[in-house]
C-alpha atoms as a PDB file:
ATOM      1  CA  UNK A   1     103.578-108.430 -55.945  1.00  0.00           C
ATOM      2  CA  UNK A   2     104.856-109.453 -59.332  1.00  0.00           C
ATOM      3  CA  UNK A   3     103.884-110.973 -62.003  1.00  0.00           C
ATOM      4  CA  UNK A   4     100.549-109.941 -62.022  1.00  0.00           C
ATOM      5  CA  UNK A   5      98.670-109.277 -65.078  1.00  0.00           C
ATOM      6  CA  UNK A   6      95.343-107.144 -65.832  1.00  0.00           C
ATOM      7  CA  UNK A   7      93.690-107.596 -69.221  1.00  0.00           C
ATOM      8  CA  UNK A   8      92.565-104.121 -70.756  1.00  0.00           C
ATOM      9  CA  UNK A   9      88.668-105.311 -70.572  1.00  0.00           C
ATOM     10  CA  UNK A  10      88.667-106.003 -67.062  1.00  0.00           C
ATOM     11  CA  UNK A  11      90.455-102.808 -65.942  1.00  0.00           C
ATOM     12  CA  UNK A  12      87.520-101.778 -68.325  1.00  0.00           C
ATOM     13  CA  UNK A  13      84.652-102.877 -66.613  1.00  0.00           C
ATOM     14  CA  UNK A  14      86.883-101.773 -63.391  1.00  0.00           C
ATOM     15  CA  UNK A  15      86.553 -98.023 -64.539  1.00  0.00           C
ATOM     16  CA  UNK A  16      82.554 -98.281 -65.533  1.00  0.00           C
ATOM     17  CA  UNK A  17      81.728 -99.473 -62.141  1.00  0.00           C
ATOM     18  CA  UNK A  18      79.915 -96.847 -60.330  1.00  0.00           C
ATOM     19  CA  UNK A  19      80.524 -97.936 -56.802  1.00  0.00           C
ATOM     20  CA  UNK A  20      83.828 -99.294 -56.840  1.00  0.00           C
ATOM     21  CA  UNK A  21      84.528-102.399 -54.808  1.00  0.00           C
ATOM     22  CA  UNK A  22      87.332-102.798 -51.784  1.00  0.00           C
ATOM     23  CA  UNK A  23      88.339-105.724 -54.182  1.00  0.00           C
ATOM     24  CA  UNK A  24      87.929-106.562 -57.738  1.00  0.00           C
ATOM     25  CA  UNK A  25      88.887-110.468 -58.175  1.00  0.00           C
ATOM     26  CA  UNK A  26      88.581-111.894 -61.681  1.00  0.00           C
ATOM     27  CA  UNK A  27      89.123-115.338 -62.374  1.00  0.00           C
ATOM     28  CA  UNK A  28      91.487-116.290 -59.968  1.00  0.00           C
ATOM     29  CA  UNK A  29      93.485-119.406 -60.683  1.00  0.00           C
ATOM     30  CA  UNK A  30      95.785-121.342 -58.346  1.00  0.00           C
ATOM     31  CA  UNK A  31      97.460-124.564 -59.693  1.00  0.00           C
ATOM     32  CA  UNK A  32     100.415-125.967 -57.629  1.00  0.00           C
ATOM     33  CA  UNK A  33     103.640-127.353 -59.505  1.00  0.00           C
ATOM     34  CA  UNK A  34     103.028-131.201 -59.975  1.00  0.00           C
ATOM     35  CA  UNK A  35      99.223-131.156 -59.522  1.00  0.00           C
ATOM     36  CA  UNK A  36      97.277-132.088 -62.489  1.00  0.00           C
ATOM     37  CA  UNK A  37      94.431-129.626 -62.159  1.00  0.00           C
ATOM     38  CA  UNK A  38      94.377-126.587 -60.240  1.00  0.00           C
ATOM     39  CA  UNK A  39      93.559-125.850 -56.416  1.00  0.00           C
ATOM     40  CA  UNK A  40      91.044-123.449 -57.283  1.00  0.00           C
ATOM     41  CA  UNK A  41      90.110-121.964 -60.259  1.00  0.00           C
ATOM     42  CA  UNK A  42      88.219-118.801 -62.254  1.00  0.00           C
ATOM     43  CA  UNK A  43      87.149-117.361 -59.055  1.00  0.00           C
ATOM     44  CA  UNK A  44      85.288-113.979 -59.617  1.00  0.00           C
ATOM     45  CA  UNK A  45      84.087-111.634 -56.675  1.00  0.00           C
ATOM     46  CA  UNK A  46      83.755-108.244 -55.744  1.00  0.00           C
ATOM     47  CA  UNK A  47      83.834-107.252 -51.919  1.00  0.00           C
ATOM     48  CA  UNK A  48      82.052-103.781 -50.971  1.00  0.00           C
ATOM     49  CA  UNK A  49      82.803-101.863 -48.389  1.00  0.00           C
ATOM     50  CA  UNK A  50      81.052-102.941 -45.487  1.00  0.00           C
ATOM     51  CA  UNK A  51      80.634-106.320 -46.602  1.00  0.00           C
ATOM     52  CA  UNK A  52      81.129-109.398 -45.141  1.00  0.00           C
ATOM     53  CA  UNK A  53      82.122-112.595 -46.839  1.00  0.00           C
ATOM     54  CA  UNK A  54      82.954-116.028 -45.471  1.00  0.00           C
ATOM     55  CA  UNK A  55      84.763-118.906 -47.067  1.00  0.00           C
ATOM     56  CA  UNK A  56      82.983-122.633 -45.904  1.00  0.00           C
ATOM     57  CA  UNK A  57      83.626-125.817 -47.598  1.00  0.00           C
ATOM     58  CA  UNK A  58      85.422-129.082 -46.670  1.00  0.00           C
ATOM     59  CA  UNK A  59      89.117-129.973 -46.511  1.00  0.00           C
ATOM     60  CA  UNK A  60      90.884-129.345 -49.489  1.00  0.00           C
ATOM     61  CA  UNK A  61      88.604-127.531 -51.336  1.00  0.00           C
ATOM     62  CA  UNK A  62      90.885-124.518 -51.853  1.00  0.00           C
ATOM     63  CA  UNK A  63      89.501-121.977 -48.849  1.00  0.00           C
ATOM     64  CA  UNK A  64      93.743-120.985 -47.431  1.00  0.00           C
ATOM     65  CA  UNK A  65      95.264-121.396 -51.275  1.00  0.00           C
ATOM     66  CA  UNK A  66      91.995-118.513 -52.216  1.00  0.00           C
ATOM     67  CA  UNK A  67      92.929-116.475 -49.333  1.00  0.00           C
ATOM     68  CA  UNK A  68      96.572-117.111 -49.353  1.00  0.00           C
ATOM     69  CA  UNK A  69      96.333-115.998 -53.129  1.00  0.00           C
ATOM     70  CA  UNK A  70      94.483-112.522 -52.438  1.00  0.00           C
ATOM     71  CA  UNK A  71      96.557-111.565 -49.665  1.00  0.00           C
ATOM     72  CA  UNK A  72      99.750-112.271 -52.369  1.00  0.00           C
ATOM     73  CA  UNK A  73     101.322-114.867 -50.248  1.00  0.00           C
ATOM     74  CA  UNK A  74     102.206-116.729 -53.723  1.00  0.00           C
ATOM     75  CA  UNK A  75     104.743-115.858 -55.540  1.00  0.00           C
ATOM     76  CA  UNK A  76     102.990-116.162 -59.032  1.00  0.00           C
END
């Protein structure tokens, strides 16, 4: 993956975490090249192992771009 950038106070609060999560989102934006306003945006979440999580909403409210966007199938 490139282009990816951590900010020093989130790797932070990363490190003082006790139980560590499977994945460690924070602020996730998505905004497509033409589009006014993004497809999703300042998404935060932490999955645990042995979690569970579902994404529900209606058409186009940004479920694929979120996953599509943790799984790194964007370039940037």
């Amino acid at each position: 993956m490139k282009n990816i950038k951590f900010l020093e106070k989130d790797i932070e609060v990363f490190n003082k975490m006790k139980v560590k999560p499977l994945l460690f989102v924070k602020d996730l934006t998505k905004k497509y090249p033409g589009r006014k306003s993004p497809a999703i945006q300042n998404i935060s979440l932490n999955v645990y192992h042995g979690e569970f999580h579902a994404f529900i909403g209606a058409n186009g409210a940004g479920k694929t771009t979120t996953i599509k966007s943790l799984i790194g199938a964007y370039a940037n």
